[in-house]
N, C-alpha and C. Protein backbone atom coordinates (compact mmCIF):
# COMPACT_ATOMS: atom_id res chain seq x y z
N UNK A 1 167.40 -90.78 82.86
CA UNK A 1 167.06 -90.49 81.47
C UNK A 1 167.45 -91.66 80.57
N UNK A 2 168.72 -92.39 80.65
CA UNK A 2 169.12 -93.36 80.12
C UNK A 2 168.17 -94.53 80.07
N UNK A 3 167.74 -94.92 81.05
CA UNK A 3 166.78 -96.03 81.86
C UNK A 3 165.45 -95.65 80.90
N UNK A 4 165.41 -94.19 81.13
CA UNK A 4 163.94 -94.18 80.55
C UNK A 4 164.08 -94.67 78.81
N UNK A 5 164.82 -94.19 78.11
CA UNK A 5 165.29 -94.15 76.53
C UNK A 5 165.17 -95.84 76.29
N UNK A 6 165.82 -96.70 77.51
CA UNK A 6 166.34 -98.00 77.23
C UNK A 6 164.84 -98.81 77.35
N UNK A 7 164.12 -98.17 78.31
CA UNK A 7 162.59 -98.77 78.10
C UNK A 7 161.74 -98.46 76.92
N UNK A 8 162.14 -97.30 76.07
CA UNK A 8 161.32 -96.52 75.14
C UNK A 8 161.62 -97.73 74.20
N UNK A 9 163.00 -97.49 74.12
CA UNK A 9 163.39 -98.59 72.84
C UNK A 9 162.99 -99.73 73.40
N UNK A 10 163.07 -100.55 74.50
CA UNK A 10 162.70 -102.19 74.07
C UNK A 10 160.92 -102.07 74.06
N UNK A 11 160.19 -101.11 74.41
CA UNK A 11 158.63 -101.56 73.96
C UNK A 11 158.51 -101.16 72.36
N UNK A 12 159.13 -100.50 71.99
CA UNK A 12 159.38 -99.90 70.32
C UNK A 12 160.07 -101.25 70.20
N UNK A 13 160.56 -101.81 70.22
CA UNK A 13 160.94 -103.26 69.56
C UNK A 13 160.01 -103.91 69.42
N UNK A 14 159.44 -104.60 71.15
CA UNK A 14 158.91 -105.40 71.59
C UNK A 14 157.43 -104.90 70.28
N UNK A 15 156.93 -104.02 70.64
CA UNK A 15 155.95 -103.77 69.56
C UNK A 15 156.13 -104.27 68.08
N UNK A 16 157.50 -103.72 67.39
CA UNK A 16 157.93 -104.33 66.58
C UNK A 16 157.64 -105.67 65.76
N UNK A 17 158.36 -106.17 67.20
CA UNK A 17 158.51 -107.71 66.67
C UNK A 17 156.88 -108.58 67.24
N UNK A 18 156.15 -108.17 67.52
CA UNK A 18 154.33 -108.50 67.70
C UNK A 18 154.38 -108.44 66.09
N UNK A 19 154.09 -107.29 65.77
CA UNK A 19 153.87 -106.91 64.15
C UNK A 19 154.16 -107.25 63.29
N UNK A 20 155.75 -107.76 63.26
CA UNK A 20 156.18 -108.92 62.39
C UNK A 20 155.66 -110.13 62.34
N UNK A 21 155.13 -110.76 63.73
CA UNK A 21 154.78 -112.22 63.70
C UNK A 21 153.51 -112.23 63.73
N UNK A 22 152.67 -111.41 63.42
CA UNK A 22 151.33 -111.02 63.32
C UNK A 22 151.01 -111.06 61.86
N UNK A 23 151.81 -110.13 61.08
CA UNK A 23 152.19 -110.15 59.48
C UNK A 23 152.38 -111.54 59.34
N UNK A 24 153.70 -112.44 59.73
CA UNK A 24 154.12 -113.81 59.15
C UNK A 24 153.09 -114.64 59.81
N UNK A 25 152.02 -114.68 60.77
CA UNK A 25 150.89 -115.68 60.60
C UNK A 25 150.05 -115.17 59.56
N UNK A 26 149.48 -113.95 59.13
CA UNK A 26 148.51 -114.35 58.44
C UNK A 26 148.89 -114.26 56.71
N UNK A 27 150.60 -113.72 56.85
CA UNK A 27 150.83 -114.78 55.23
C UNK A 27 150.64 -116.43 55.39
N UNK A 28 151.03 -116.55 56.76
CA UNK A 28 150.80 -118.08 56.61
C UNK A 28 149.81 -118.90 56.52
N UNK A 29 148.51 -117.75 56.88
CA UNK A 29 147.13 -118.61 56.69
C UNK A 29 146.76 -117.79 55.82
N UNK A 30 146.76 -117.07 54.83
CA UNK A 30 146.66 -116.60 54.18
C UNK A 30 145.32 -115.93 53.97
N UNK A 31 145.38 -115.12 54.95
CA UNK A 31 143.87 -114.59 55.51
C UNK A 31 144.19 -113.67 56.54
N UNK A 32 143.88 -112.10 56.03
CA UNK A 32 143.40 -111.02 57.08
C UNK A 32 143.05 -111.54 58.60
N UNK A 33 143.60 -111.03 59.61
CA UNK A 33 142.78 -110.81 60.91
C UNK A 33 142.23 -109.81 61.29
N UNK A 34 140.62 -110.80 61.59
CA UNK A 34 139.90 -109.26 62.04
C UNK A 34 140.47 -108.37 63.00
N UNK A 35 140.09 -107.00 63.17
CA UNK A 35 141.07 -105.91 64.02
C UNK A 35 140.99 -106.18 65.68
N UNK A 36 140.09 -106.75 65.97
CA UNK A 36 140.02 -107.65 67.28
C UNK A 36 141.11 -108.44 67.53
N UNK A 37 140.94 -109.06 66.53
CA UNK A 37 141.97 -110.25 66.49
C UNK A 37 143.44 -109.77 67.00
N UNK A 38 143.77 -109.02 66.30
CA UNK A 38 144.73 -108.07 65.93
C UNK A 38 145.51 -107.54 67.05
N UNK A 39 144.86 -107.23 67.46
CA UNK A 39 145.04 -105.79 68.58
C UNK A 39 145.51 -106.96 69.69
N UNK A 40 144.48 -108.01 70.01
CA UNK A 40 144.47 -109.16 71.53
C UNK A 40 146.11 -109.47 71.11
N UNK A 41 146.52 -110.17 69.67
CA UNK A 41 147.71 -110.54 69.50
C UNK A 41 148.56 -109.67 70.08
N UNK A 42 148.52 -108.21 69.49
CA UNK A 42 149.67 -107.39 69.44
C UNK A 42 149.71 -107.06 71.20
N UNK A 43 148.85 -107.20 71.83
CA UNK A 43 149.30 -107.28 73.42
C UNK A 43 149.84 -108.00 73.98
N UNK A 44 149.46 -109.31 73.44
CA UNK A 44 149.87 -110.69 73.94
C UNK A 44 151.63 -110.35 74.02
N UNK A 45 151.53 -110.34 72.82
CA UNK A 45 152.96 -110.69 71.73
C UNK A 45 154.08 -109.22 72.48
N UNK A 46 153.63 -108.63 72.25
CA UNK A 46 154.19 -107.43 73.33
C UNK A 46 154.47 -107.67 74.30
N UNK A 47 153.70 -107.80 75.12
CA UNK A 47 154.16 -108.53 76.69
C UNK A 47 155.03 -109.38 76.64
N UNK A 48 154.93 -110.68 75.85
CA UNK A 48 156.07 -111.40 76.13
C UNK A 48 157.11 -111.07 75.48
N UNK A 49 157.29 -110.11 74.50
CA UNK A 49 158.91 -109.86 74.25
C UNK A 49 159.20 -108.36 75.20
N UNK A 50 158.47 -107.91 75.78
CA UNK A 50 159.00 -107.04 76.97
C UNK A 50 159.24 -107.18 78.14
N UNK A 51 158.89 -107.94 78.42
CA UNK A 51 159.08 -108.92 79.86
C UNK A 51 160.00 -109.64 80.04
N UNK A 52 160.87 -109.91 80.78
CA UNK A 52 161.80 -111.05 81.08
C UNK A 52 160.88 -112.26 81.15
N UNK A 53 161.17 -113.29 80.54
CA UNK A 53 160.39 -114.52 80.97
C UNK A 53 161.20 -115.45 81.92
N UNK A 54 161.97 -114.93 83.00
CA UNK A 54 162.63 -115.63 84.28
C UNK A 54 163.29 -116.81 83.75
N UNK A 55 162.58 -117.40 82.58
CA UNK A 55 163.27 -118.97 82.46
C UNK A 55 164.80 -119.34 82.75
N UNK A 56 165.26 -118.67 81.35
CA UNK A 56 166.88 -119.05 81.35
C UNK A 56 167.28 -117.51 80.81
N UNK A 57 166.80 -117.05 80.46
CA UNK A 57 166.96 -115.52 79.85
C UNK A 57 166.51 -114.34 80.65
N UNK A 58 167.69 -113.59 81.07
CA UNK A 58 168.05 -112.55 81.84
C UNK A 58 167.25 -111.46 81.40
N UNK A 59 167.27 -111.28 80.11
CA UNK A 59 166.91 -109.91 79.66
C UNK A 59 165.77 -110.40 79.15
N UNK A 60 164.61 -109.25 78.66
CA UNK A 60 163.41 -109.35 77.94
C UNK A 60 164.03 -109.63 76.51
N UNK A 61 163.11 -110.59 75.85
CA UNK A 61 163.48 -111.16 73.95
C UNK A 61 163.60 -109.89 73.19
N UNK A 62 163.08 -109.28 73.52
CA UNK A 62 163.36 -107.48 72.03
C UNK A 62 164.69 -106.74 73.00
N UNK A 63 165.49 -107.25 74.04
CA UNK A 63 166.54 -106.72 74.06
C UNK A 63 167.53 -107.81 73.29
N UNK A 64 167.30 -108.56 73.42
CA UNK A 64 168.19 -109.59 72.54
C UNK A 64 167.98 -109.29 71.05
N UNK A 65 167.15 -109.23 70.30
CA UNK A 65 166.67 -108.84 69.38
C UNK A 65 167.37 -107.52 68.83
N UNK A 66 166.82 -106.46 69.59
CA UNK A 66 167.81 -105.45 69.59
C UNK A 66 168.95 -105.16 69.85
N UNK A 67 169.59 -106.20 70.05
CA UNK A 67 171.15 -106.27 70.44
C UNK A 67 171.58 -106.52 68.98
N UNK A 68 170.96 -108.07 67.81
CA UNK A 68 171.71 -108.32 66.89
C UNK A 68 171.41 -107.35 65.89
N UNK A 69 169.97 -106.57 66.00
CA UNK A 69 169.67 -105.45 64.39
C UNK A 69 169.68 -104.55 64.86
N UNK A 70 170.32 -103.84 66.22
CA UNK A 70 169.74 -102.40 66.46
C UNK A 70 168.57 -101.74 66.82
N UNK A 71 168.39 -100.42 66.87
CA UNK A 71 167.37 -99.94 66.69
C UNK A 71 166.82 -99.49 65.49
N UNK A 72 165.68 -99.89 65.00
CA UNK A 72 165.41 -100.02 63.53
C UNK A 72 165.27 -98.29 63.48
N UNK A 73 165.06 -97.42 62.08
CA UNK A 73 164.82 -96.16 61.89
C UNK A 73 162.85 -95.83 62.28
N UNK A 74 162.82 -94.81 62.63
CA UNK A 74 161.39 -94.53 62.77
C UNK A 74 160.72 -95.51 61.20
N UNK A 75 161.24 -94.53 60.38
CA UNK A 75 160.47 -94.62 59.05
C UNK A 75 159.96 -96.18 58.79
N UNK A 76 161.42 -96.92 58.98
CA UNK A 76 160.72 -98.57 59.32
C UNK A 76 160.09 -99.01 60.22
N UNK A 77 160.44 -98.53 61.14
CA UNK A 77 159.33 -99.18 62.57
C UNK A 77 157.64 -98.68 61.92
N UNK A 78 157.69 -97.15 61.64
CA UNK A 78 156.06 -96.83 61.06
C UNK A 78 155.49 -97.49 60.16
N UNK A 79 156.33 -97.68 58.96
CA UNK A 79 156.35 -98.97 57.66
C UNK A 79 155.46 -100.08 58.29
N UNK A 80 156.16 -100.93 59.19
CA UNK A 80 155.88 -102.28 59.55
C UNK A 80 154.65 -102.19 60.58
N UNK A 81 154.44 -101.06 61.23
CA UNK A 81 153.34 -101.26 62.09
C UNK A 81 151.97 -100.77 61.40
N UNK A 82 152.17 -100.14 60.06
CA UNK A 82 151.15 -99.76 59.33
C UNK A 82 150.73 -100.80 58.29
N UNK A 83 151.62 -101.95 57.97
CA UNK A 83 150.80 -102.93 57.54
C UNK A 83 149.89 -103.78 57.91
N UNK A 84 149.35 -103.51 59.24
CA UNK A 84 148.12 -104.53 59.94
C UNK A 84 147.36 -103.15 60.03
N UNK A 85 147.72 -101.85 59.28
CA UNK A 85 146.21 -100.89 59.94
C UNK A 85 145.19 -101.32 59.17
N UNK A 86 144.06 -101.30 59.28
CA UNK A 86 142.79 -101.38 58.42
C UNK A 86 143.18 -100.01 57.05
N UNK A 87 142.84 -100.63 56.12
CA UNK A 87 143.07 -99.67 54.85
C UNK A 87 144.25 -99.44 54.27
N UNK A 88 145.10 -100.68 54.37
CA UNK A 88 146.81 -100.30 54.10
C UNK A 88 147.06 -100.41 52.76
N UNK A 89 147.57 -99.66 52.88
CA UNK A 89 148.16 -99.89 50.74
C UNK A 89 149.82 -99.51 50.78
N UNK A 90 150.27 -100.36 49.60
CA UNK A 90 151.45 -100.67 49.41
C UNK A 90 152.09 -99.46 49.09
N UNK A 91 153.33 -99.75 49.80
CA UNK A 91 154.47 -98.50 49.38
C UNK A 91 154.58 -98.19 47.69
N UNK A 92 154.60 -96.72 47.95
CA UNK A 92 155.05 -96.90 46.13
C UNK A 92 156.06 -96.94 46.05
N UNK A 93 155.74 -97.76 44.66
CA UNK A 93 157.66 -98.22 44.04
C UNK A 93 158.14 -96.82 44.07
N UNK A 94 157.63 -95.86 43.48
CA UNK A 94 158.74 -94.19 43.50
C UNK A 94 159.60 -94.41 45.00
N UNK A 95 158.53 -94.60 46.15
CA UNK A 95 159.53 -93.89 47.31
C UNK A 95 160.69 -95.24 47.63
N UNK A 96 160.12 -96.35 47.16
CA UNK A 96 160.80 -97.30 47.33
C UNK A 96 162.21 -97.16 46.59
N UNK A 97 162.08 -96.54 45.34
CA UNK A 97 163.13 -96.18 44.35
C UNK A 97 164.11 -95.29 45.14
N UNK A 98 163.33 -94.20 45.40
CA UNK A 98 164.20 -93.25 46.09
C UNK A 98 165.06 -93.89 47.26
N UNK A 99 164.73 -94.54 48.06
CA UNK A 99 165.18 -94.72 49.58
C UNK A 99 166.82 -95.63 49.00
N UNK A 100 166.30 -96.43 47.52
CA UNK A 100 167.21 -97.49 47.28
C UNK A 100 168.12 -96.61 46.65
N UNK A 101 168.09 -95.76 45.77
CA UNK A 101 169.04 -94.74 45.32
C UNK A 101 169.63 -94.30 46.46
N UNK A 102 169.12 -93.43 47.34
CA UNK A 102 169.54 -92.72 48.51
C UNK A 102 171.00 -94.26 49.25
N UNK A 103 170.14 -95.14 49.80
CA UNK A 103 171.09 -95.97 50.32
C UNK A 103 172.34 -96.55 49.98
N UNK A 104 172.30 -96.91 48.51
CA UNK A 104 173.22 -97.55 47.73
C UNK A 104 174.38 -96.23 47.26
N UNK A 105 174.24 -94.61 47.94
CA UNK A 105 175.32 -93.83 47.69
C UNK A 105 175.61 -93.51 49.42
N UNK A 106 174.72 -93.95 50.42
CA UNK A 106 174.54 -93.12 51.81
C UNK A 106 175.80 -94.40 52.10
N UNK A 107 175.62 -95.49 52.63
CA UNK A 107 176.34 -96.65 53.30
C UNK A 107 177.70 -96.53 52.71
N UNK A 108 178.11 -96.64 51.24
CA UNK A 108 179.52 -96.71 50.76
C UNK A 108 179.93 -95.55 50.97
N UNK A 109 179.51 -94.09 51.59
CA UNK A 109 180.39 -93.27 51.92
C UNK A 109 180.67 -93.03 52.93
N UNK A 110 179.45 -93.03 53.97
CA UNK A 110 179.51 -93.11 55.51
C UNK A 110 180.35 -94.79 56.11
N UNK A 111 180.65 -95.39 55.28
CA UNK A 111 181.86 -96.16 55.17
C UNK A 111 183.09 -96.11 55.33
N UNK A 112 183.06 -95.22 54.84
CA UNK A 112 184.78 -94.21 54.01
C UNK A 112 185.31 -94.47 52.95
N UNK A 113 184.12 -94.45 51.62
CA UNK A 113 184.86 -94.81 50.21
C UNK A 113 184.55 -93.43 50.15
N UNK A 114 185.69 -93.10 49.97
CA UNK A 114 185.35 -91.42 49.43
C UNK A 114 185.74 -90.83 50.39
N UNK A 115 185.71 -88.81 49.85
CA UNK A 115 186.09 -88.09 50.64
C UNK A 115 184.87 -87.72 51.42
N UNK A 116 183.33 -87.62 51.02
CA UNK A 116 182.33 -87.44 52.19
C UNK A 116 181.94 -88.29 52.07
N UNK A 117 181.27 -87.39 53.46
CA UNK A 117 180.96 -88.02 54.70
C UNK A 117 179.28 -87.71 55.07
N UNK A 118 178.66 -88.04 54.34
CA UNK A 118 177.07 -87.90 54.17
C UNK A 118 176.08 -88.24 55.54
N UNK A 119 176.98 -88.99 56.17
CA UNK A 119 176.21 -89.71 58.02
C UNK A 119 176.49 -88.18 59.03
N UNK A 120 177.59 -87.25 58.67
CA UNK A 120 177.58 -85.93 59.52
C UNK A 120 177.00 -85.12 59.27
N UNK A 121 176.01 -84.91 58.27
CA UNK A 121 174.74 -84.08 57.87
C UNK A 121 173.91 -84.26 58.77
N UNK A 122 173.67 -85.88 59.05
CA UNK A 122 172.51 -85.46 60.41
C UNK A 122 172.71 -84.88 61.43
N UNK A 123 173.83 -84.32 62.22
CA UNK A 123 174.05 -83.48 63.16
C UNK A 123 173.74 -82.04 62.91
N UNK A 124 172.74 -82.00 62.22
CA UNK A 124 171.86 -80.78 62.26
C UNK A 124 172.13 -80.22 61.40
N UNK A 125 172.64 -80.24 60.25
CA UNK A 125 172.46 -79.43 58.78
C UNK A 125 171.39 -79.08 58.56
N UNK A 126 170.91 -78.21 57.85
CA UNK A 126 169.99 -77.04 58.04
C UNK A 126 169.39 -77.91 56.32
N UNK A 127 170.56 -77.74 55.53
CA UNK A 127 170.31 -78.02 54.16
C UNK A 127 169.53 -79.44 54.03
N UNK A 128 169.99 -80.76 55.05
CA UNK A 128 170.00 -81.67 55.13
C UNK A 128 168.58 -81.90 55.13
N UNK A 129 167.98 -81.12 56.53
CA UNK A 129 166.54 -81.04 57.12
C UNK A 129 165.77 -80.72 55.74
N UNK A 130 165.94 -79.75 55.26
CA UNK A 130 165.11 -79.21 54.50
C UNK A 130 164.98 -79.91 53.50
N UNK A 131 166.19 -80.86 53.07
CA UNK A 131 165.85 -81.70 51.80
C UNK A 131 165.11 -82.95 52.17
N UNK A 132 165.01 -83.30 53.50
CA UNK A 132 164.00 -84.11 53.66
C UNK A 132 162.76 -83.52 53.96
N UNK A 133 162.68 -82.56 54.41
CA UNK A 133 161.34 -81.74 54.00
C UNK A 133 160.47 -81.30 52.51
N UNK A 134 161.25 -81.35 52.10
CA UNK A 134 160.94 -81.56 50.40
C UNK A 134 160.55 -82.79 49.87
N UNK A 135 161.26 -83.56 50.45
CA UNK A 135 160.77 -84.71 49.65
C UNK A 135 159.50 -85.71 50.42
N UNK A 136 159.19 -84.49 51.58
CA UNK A 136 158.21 -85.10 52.84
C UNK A 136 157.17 -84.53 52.16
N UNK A 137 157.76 -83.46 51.35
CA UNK A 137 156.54 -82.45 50.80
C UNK A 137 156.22 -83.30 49.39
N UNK A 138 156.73 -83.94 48.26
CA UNK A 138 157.09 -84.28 47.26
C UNK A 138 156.05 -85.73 47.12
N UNK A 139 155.73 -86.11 48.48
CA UNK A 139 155.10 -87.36 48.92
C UNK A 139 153.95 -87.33 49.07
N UNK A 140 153.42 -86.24 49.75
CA UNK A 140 152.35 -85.44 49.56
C UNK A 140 151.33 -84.84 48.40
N UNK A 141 152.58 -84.12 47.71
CA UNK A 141 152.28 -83.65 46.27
C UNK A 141 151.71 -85.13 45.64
N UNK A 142 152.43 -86.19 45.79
CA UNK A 142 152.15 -87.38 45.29
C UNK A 142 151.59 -88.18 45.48
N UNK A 143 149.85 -87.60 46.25
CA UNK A 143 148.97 -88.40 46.90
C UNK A 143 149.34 -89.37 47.79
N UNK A 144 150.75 -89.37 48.54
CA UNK A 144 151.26 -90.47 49.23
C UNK A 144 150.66 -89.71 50.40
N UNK A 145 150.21 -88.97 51.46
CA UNK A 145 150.06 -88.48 52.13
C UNK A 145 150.88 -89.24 53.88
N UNK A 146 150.64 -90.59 53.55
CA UNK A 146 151.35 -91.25 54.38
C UNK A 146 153.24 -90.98 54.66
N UNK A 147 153.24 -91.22 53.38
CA UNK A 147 154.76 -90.79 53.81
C UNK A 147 155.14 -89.53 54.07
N UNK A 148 153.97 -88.19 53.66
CA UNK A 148 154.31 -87.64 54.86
C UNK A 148 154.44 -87.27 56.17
N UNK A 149 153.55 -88.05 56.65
CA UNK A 149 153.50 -88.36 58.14
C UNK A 149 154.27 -89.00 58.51
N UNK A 150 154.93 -90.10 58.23
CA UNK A 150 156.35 -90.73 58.52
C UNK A 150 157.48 -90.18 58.43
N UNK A 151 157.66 -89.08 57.46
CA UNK A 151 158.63 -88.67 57.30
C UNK A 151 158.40 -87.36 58.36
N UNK A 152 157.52 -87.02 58.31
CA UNK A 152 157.26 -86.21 59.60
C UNK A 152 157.66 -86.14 61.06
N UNK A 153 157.20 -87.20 61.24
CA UNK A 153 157.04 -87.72 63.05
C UNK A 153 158.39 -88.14 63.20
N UNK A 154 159.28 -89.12 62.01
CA UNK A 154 160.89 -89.18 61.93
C UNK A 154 161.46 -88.16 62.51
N UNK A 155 161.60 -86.87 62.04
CA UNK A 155 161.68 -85.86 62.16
C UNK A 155 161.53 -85.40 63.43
N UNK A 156 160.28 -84.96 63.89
CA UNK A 156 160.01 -85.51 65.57
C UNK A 156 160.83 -85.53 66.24
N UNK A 157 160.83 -87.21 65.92
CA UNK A 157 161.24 -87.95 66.85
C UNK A 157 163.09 -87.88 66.93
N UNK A 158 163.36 -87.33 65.97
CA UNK A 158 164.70 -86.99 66.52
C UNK A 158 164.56 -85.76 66.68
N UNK A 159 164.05 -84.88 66.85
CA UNK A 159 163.93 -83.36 67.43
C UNK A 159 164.01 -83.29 68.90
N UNK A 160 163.07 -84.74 69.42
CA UNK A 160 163.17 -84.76 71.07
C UNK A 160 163.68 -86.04 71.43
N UNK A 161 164.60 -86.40 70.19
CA UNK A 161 165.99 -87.15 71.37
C UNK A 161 165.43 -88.40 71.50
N UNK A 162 164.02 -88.85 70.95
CA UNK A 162 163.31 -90.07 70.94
C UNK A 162 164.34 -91.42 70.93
N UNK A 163 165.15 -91.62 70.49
CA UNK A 163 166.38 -92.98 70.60
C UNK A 163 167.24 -92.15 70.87
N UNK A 164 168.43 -92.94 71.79
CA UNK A 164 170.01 -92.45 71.90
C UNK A 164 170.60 -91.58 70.92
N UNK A 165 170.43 -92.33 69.58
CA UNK A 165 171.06 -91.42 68.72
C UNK A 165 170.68 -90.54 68.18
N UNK A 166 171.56 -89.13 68.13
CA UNK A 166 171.38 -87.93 67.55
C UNK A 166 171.44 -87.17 66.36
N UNK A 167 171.33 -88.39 65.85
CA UNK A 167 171.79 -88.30 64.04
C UNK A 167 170.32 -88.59 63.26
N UNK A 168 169.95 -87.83 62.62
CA UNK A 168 168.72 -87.58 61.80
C UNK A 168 168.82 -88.89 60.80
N UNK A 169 169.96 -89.22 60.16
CA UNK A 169 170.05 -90.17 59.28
C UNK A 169 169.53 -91.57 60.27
N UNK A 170 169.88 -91.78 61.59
CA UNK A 170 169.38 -92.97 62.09
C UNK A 170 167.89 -92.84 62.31
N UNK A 171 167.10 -91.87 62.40
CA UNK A 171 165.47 -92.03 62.40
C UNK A 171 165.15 -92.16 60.87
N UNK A 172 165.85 -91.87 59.83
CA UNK A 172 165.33 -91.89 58.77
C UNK A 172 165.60 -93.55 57.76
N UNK A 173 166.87 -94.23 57.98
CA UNK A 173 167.05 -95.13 56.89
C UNK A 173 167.81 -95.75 58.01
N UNK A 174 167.87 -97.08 57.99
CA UNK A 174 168.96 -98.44 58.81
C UNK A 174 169.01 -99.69 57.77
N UNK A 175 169.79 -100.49 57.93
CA UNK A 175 170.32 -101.24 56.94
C UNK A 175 169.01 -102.75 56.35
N UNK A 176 167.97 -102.40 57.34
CA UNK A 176 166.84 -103.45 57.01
C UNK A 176 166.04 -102.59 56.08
N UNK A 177 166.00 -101.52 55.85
CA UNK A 177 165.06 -100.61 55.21
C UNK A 177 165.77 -100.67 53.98
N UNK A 178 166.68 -100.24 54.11
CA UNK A 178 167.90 -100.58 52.59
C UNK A 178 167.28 -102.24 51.61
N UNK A 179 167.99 -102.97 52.62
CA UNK A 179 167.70 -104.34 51.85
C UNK A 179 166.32 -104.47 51.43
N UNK A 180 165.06 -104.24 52.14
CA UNK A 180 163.61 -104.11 51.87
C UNK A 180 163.65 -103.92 50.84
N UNK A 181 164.04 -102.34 50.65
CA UNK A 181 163.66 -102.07 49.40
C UNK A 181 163.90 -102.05 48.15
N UNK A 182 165.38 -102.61 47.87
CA UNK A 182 166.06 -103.34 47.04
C UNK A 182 165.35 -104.40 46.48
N UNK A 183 165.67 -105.48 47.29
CA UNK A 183 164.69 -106.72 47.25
C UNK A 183 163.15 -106.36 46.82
N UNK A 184 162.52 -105.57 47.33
CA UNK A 184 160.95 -105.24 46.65
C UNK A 184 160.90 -105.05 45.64
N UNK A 185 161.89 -104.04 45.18
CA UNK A 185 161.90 -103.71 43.78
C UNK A 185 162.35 -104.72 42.92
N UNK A 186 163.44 -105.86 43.38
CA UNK A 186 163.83 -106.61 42.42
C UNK A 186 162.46 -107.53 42.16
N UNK A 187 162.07 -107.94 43.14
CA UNK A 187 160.72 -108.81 43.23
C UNK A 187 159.67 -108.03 42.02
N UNK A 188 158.96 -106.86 42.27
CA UNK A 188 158.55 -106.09 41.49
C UNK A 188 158.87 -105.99 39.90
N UNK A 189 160.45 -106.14 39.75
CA UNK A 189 160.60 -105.63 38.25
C UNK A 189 160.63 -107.46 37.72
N UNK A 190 160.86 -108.60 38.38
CA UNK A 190 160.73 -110.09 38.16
C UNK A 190 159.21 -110.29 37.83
N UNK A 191 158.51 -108.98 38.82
CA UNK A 191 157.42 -109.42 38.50
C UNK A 191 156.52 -109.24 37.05
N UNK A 192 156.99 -108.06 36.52
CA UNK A 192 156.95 -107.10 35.59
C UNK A 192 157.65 -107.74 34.13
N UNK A 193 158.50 -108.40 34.57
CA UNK A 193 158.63 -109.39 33.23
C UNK A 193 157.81 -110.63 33.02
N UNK A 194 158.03 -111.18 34.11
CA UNK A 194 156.75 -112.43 33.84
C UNK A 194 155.36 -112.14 33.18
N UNK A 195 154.48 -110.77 33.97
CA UNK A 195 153.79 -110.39 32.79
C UNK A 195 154.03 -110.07 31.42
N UNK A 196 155.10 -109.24 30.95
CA UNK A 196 155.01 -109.31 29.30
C UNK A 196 155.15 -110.25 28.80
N UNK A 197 155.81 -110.99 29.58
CA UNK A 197 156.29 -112.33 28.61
C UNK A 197 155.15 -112.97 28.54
N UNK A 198 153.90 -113.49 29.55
CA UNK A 198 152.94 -113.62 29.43
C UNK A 198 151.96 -113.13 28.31
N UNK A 199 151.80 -111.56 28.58
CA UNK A 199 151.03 -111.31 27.68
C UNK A 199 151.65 -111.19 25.98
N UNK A 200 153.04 -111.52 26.10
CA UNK A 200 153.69 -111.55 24.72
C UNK A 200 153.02 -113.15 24.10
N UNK A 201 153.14 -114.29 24.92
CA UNK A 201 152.68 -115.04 24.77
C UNK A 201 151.19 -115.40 24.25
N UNK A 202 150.36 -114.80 24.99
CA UNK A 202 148.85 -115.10 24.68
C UNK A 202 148.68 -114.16 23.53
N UNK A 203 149.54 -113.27 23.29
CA UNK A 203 148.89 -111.94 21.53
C UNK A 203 150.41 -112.77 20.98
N UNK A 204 150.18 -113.96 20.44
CA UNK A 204 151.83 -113.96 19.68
C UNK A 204 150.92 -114.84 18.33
N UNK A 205 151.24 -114.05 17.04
CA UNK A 205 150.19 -114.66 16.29
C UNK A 205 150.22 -116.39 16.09
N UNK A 206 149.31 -117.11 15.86
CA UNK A 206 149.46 -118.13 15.44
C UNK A 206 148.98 -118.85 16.78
């Protein structure tokens, strides 16, 4: 069972990290790949970070990989593999807001600043589940329909034990999803001034 989990996770990497370097070529050419395109990469690129490549390296590259970041949370792994689907549209800033609220009180307590302990809710709190069911529902309500399917299958996927860990909080948020969305938003609200100031500029009488 172990063996099997340890293969689940390095092709869930190995997939991963295709998707990332699939994303960072075509910011770099700055041009869509057709879904052909796409797909040949994400096999390619798969294979060789699941595979041992015999050279000098023992283990396959997405176990190394996954050695220095972990296993990322569902919610991010779905995130990142849904930006090469055909028809992708950007996270909304709301859920982006939320996840960054949520994180910036979840990490400093499951830390130990404080007396709780917010990381032992995922061992099956009833209350816990349901408030992410609400806000799976809340996403929905909010034409996001996507995030409820992510927040869904999260769910899932820790229902049947999908990664080692048994903690609902690790399918839902990990410390790359945190920074993401911090950083997006700061990017976002930088971005949000440069326009007024802009358009303060071009309506400024005279």
């Amino acid at each position: 069972m172990n063996h099997l989990l340890q293969n689940i996770a390095l092709a869930e990497m190995s997939i991963t990290c295709a998707f990332v370097l699939i994303w960072a070529m075509q910011k770099i050419s700055q041009q869509a790949f057709p879904l052909l395109a796409k797909v040949i990469l994400l096999l390619v690129l798969a294979n060789l970070f699941f595979w041992p490549l015999g050279i000098s390296l023992e283990l396959p590259l997405a176990a190394y990989v996954r050695g220095v970041i972990g296993d990322l949370s569902i919610v991010t792994t779905l995130l990142l593999w849904g930006t090469l689907m055909p028809n992708h549209k950007h996270v909304p800033a709301a859920f982006k807001l939320s996840v960054a609220i949520v994180a910036m009180g979840f990490y400093p307590l499951a830390l130990g600043l404080g007396m709780l302990d917010p990381y032992a809710w995922g061992y099956g709190s009833t209350m816990f589940l349901i408030s992410v069911l609400l806000f799976a529902a809340v996403c929905g309500l909010a034409s996001w329909s996507k995030g409820t399917w992510i927040l869904g299958l999260a769910i899932i996927a820790w229902g049947v034990h999908w990664h080692e860990s048994a903690n609902l909080w690790d399918y839902l948020l990990d410390p790359l999803l945190a920074i993401w969305v911090i950083f997006s938003l700061l990017g976002l609200f930088l971005e949000k001034r440069k326009e007024k100031a802009r358009s303060g500029y071009l309506f400024r009488p005279g």
